[in-house]
N, C-alpha and C. Protein backbone atom coordinates (compact mmCIF):
# COMPACT_ATOMS: atom_id res chain seq x y z
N UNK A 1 24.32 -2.97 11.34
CA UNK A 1 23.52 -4.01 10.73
C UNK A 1 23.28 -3.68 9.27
N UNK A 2 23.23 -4.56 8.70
CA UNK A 2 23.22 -4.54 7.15
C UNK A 2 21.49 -4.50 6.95
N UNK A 3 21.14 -3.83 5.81
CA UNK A 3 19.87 -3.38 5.34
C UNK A 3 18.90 -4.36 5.27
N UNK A 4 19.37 -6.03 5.12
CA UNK A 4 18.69 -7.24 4.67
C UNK A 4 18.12 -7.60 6.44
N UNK A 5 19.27 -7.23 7.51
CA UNK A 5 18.67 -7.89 8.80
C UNK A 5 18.14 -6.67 8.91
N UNK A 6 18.35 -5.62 8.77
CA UNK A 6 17.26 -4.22 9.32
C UNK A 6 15.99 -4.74 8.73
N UNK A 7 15.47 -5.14 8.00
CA UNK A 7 14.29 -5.35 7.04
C UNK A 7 13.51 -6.47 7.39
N UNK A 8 14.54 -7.55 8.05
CA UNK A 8 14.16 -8.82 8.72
C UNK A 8 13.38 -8.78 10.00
N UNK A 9 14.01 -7.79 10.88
CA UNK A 9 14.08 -7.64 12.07
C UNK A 9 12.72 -6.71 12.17
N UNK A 10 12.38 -6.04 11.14
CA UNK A 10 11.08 -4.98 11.24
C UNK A 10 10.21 -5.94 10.79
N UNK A 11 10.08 -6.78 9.86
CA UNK A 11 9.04 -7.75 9.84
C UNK A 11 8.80 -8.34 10.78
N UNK A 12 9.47 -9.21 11.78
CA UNK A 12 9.28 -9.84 12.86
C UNK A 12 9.16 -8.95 13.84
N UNK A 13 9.44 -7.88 14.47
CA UNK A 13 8.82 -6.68 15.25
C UNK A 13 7.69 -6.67 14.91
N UNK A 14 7.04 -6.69 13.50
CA UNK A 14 5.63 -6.07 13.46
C UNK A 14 4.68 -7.37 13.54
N UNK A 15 4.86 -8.43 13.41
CA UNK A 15 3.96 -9.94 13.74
C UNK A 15 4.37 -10.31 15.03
N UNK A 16 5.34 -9.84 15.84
CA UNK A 16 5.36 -9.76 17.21
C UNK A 16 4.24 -8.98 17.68
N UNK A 17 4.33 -7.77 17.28
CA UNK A 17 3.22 -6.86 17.57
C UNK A 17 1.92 -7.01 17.23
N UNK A 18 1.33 -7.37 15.84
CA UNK A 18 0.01 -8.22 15.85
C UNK A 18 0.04 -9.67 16.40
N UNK A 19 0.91 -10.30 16.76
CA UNK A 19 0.50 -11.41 17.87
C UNK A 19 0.19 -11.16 18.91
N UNK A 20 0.64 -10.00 19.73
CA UNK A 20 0.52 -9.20 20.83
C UNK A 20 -0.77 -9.01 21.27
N UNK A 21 -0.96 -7.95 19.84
CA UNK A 21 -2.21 -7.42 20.02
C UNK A 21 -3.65 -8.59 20.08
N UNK A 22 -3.48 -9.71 19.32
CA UNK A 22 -4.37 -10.97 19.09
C UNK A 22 -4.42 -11.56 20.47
N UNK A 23 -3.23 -11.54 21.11
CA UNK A 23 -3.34 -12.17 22.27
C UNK A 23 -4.25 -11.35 23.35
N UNK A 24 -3.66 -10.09 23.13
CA UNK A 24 -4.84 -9.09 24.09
C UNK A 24 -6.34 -8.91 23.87
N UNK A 25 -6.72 -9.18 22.84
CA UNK A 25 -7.83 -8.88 22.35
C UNK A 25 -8.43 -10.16 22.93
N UNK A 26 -8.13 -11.38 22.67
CA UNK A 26 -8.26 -12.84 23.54
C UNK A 26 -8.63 -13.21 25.06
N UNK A 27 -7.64 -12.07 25.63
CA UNK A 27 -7.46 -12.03 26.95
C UNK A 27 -9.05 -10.72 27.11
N UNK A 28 -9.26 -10.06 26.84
CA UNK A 28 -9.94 -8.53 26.33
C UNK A 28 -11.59 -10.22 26.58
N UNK A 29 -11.90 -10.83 26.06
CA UNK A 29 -12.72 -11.54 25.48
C UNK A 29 -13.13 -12.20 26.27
N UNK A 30 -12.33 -13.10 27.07
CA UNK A 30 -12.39 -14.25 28.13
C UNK A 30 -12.36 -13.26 29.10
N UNK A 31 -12.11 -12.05 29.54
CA UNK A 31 -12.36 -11.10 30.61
C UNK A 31 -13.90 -10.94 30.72
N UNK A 32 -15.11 -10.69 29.48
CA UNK A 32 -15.74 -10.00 29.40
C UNK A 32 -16.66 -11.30 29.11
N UNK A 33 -16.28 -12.46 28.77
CA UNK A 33 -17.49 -14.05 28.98
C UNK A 33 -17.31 -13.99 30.88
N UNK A 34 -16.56 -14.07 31.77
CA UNK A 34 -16.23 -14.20 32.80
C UNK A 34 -17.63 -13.50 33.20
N UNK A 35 -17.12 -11.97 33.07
CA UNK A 35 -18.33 -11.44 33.80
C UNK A 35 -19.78 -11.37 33.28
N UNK A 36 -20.24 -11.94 32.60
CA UNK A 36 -21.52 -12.58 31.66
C UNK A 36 -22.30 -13.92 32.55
N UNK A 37 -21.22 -14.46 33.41
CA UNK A 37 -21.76 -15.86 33.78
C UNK A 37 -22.71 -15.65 34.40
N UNK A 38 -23.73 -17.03 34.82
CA UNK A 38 -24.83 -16.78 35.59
C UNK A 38 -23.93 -16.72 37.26
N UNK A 39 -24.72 -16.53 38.09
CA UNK A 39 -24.22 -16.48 39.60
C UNK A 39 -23.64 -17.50 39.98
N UNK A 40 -22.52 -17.49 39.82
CA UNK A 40 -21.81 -19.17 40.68
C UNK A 40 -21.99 -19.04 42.13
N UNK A 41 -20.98 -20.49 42.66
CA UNK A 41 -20.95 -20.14 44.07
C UNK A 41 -20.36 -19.43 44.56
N UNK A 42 -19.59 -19.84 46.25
CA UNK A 42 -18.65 -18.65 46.58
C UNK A 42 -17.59 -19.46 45.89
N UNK A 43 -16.79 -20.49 45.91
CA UNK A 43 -15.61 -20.93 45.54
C UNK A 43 -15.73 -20.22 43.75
N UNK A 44 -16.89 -20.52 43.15
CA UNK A 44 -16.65 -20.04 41.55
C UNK A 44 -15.96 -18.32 41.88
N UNK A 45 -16.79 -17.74 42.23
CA UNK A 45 -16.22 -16.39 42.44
C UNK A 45 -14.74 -16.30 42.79
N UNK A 46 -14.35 -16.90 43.92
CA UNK A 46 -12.60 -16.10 44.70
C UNK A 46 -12.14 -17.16 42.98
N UNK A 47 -12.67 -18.16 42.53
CA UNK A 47 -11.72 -18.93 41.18
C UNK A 47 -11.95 -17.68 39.88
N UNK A 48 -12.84 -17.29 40.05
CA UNK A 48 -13.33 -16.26 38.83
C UNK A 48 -12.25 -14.91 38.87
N UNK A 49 -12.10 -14.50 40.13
CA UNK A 49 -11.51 -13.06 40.65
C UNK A 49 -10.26 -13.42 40.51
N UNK A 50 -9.34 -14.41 40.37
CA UNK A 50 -8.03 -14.39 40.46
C UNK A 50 -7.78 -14.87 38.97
N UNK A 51 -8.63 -15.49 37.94
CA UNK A 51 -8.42 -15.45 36.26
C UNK A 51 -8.53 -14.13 36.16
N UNK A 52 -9.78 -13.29 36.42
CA UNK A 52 -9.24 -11.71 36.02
C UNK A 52 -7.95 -11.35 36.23
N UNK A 53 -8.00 -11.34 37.64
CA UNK A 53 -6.20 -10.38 37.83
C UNK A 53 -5.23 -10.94 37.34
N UNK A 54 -5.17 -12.48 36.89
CA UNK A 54 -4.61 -13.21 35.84
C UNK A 54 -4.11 -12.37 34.04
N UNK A 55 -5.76 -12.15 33.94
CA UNK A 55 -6.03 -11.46 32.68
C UNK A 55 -5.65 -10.22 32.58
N UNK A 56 -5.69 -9.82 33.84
CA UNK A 56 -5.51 -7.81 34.07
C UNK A 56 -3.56 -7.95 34.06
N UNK A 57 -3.28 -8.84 34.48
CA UNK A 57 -2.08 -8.84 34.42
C UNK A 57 -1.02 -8.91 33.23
N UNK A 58 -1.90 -9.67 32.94
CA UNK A 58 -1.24 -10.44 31.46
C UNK A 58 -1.60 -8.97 30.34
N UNK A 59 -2.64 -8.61 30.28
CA UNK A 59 -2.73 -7.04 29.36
C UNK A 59 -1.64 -6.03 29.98
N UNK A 60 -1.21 -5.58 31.20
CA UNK A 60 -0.31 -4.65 31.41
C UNK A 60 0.94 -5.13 31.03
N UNK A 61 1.80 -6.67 30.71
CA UNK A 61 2.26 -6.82 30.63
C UNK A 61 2.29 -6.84 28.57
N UNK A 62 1.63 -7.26 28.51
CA UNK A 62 1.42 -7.23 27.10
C UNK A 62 1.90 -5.80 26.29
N UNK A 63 0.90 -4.97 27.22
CA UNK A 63 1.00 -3.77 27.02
C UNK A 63 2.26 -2.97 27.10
N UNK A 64 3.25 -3.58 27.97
CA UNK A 64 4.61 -2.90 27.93
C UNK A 64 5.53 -3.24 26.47
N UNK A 65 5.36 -4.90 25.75
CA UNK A 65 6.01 -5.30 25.15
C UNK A 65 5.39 -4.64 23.88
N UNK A 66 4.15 -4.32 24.02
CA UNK A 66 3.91 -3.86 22.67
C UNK A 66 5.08 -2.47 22.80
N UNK A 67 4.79 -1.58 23.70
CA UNK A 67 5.82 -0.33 24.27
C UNK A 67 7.13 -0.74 23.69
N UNK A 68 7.74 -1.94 24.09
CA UNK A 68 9.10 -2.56 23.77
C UNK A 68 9.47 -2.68 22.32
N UNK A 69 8.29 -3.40 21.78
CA UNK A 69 8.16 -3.41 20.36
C UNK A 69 8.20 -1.83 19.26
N UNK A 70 7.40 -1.22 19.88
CA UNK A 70 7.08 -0.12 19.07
C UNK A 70 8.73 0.28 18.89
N UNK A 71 9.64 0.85 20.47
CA UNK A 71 10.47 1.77 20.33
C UNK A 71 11.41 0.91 19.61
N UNK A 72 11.49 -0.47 19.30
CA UNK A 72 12.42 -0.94 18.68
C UNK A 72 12.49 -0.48 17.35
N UNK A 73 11.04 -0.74 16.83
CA UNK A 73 10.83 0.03 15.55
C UNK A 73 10.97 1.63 15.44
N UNK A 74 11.07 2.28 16.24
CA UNK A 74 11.55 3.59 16.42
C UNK A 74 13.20 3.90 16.55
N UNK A 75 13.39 3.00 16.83
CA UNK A 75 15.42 2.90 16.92
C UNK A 75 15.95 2.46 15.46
N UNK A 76 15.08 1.20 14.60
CA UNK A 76 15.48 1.20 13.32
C UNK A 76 15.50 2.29 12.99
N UNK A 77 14.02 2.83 12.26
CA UNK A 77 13.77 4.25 12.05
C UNK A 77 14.97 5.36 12.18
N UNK A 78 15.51 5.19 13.16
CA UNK A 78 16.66 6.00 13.84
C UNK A 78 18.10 5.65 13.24
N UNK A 79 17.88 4.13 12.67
CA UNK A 79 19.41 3.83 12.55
C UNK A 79 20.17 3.57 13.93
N UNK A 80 19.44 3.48 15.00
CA UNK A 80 20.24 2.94 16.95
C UNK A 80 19.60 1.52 16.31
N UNK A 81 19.22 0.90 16.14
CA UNK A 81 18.95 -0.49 16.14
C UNK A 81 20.30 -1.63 16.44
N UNK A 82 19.65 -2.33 17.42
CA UNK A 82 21.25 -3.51 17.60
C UNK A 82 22.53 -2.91 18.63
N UNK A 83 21.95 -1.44 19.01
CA UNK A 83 22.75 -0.60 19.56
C UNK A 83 22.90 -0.35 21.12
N UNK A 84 23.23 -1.14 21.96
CA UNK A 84 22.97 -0.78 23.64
C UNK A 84 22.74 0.46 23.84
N UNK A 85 21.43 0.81 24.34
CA UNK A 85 21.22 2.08 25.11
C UNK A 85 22.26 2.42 25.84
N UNK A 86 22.82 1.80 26.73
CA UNK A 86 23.23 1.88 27.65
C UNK A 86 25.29 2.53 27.30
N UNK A 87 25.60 1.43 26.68
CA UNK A 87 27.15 0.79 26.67
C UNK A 87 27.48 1.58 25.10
N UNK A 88 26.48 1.51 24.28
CA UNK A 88 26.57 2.02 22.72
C UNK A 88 27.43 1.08 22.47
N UNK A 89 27.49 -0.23 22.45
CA UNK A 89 28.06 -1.06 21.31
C UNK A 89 27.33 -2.13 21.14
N UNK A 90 27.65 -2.69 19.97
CA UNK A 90 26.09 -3.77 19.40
C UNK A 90 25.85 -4.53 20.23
N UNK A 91 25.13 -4.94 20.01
CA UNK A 91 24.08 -6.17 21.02
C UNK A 91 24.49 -7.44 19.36
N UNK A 92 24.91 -8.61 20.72
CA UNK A 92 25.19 -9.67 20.00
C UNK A 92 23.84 -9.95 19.04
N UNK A 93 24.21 -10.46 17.74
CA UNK A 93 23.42 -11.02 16.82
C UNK A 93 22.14 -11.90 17.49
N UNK A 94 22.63 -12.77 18.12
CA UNK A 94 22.16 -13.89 18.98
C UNK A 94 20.70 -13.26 19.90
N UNK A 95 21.19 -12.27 20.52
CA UNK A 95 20.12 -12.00 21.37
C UNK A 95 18.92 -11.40 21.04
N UNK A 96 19.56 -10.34 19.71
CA UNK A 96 18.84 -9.63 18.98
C UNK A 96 17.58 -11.20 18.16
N UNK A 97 18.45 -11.98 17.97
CA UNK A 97 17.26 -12.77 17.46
C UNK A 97 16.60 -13.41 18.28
N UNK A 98 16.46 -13.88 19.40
CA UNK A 98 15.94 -14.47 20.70
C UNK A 98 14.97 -13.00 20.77
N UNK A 99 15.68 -11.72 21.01
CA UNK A 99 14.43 -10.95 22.27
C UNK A 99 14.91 -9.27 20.89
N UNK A 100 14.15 -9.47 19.74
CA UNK A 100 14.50 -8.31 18.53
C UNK A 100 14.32 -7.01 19.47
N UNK A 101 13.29 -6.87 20.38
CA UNK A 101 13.37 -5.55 21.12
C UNK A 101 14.16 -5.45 22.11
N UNK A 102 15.14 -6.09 22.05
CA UNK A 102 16.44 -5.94 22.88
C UNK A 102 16.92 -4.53 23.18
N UNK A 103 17.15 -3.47 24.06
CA UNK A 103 17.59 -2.43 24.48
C UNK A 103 18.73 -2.30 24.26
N UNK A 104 19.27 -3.05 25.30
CA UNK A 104 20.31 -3.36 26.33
C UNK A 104 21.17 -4.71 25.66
N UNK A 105 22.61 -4.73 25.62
CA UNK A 105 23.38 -6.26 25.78
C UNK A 105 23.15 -6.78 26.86
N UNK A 106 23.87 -7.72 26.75
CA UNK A 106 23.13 -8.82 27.98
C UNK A 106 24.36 -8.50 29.31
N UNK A 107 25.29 -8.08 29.14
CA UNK A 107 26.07 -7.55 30.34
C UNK A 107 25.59 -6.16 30.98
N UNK A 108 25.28 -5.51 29.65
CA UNK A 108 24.57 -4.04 30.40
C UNK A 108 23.14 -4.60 31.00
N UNK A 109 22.06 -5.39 30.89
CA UNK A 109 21.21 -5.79 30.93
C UNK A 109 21.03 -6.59 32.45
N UNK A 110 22.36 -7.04 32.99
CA UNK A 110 22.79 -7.72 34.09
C UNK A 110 23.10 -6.77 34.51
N UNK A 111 23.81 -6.25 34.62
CA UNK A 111 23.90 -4.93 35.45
C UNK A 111 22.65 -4.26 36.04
N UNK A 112 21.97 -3.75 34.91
CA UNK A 112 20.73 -2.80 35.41
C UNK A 112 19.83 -3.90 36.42
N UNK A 113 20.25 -5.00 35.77
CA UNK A 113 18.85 -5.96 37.03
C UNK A 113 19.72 -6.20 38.54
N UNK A 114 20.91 -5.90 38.61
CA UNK A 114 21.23 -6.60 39.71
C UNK A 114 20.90 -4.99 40.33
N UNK A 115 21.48 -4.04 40.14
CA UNK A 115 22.28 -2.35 40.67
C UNK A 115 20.82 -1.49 40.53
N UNK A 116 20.03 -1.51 39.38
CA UNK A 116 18.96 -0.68 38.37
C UNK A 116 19.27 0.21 37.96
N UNK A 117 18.80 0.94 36.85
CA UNK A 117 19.62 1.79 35.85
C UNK A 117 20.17 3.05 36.22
């Protein structure tokens, strides 16, 4: 990759990553009005308990992509950027711009989901 998409690709990694984080902090927020409410009924409660694990869910998941995000920016850093973990040959342009913390090409990527790594 040429120095102009290396430079591209770390800007949008890092507003991926403060969107991330905005979104968690959101989720972090509406977790913590939830348990503030006055006493609902029983139906408010089992509706209340499954937006948490909603919310609890959505942070672990968050939480991996920030993970995803970071090491991408750790592979620029590296000069592996655009580079299949897996196969070591580039990851199409295309995907890299759809999913920038791309690992994997999308054939090595099919593989690991059908077999696992």
């Amino acid at each position: 990759m040429e120095q102009e998409e290396l430079d591209s690709a770390k800007k949008t990694l890092k507003e991926m990553r403060n969107q991330v984080l905005h979104e968690v902090q959101e989720s972090m927020h509406a977790y913590r009005e939830m348990g503030e409410a006055p006493l609902p009924d029983i139906s408010d409660v089992s509706a209340n308990a499954y937006s948490r694990d909603v919310l609890l869910n959505l942070g672990e998941n968050q939480q991996q992509k920030i993970r995803d995000i970071d090491a991408a920016l750790e592979r620029i850093a590296k000069g592996e950027y655009g580079i299949c973990a897996r196969c070591e040959e580039e990851i199409s342009p295309q995907r890299m711009n759809v999913r920038p913390f791309s690992r994997y090409c999308i054939d090595c990527k099919t593989e690991i989901e059908k077999f696992g790594e």
